[in-house]
C-alpha atoms as a PDB file:
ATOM      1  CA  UNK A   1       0.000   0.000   0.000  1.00  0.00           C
ATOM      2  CA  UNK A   2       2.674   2.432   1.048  1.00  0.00           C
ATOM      3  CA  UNK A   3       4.602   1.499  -2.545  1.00  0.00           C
ATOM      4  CA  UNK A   4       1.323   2.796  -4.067  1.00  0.00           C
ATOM      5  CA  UNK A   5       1.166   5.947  -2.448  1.00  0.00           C
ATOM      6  CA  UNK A   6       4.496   6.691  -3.154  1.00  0.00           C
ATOM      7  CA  UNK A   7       4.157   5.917  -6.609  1.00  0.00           C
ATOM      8  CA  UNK A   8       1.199   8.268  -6.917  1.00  0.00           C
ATOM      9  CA  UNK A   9       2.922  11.154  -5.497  1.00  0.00           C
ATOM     10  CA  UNK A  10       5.820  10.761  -7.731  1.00  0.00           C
ATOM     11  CA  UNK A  11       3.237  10.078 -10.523  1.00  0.00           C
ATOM     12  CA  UNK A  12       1.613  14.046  -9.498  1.00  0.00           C
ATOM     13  CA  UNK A  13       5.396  15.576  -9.058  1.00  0.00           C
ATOM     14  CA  UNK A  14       5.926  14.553 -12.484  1.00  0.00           C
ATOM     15  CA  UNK A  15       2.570  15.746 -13.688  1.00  0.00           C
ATOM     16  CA  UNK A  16       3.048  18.861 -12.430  1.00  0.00           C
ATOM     17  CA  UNK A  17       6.801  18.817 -12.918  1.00  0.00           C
ATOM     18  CA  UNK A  18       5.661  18.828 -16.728  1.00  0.00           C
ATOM     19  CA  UNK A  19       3.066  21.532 -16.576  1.00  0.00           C
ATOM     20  CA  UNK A  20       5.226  24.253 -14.851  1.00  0.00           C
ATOM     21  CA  UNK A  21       8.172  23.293 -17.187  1.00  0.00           C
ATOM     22  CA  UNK A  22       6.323  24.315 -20.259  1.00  0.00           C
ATOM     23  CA  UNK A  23       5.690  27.962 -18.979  1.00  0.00           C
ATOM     24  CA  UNK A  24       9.107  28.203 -18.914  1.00  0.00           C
ATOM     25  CA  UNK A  25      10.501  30.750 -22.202  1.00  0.00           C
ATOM     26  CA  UNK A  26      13.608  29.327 -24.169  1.00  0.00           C
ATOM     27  CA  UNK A  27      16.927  31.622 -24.505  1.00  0.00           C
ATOM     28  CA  UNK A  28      18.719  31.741 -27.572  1.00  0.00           C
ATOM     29  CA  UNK A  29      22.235  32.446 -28.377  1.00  0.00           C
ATOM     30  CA  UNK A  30      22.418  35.445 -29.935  1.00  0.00           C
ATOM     31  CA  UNK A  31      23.198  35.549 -33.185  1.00  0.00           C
ATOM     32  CA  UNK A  32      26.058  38.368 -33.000  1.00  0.00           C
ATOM     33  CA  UNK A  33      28.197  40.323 -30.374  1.00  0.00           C
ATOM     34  CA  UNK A  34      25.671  42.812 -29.371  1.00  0.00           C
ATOM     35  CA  UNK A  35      22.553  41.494 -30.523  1.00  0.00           C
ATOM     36  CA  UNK A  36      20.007  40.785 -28.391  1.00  0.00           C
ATOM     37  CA  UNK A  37      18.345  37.625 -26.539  1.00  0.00           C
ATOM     38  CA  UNK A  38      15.050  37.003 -27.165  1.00  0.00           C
ATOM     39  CA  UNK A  39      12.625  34.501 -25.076  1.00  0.00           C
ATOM     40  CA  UNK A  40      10.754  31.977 -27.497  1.00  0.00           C
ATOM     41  CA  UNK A  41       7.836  30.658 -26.508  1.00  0.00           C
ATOM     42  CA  UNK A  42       5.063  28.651 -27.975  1.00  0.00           C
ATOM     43  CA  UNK A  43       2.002  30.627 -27.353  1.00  0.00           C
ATOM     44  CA  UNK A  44      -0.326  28.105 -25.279  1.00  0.00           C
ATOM     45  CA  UNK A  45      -4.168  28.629 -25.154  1.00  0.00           C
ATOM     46  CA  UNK A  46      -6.448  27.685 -21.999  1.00  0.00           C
ATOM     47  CA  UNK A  47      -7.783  25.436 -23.624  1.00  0.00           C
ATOM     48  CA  UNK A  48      -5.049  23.466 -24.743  1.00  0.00           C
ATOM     49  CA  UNK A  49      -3.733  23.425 -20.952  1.00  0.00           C
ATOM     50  CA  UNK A  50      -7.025  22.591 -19.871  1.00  0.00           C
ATOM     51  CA  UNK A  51      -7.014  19.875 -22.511  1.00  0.00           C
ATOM     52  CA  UNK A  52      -3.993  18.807 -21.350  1.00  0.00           C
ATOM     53  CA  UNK A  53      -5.263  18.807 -17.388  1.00  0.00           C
ATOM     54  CA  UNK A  54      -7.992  16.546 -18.091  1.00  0.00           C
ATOM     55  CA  UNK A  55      -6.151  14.056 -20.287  1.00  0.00           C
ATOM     56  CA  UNK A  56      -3.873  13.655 -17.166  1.00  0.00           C
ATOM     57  CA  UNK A  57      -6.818  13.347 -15.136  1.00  0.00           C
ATOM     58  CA  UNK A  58      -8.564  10.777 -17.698  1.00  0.00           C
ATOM     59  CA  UNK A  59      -5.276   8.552 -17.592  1.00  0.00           C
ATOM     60  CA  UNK A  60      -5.092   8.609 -13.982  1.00  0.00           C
ATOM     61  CA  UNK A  61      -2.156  10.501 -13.570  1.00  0.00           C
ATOM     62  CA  UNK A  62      -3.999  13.522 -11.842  1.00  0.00           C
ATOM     63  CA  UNK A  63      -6.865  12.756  -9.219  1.00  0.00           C
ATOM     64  CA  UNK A  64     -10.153  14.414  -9.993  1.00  0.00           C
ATOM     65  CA  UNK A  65      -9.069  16.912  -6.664  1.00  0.00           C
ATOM     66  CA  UNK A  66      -5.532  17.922  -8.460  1.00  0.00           C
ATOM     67  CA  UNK A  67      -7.325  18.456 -11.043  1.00  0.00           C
ATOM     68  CA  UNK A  68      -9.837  20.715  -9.786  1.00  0.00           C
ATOM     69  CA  UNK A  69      -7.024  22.718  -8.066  1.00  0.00           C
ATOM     70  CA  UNK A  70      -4.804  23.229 -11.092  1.00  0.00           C
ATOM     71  CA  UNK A  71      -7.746  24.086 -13.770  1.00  0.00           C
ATOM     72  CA  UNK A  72      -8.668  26.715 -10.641  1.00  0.00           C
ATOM     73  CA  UNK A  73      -5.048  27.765 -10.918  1.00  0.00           C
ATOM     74  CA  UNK A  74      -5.033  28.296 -14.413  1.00  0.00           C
ATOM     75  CA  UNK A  75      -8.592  29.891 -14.708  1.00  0.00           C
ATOM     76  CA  UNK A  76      -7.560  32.548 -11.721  1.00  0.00           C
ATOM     77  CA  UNK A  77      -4.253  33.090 -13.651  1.00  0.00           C
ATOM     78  CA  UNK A  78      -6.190  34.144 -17.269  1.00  0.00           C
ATOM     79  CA  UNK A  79      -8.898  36.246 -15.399  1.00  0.00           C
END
């Protein structure tokens, strides 16, 4: 039982691990002495993170309460 647990919680970590990761910009070299550095990111919708949310919920990774508490998270965040 306590293997389980464990497993779960490192199961979440890495759930949410994954979600903050992909918030995170990219830096780029610069090109030439001088020039600038610009932060790349892939422009993410709601609903795609939302999409995202539930799939981990539907697959058991997220329970339906971390759920619930990150689609809160991310709702509050885009108000």
């Amino acid at each position: 039982m306590l293997i389980v647990l464990l497993m779960i919680g490192f199961i979440a970590a890495a759930a949410a691990w994954f979600l903050v990761a992909r918030r995170r910009p990219t830096v780029q070299a610069p090109h030439a002495p001088g020039a600038e550095v610009h932060a790349k990111t892939a422009p993410v919708s709601l609903a795609d993170e939302l999409s995202e949310l539930a799939a981990l919920r539907d697959k058991g990774v997220l329970s339906h309460q971390e759920f619930e508490a990150e689609k809160a998270k991310l709702l509050s965040a885009n108000s």
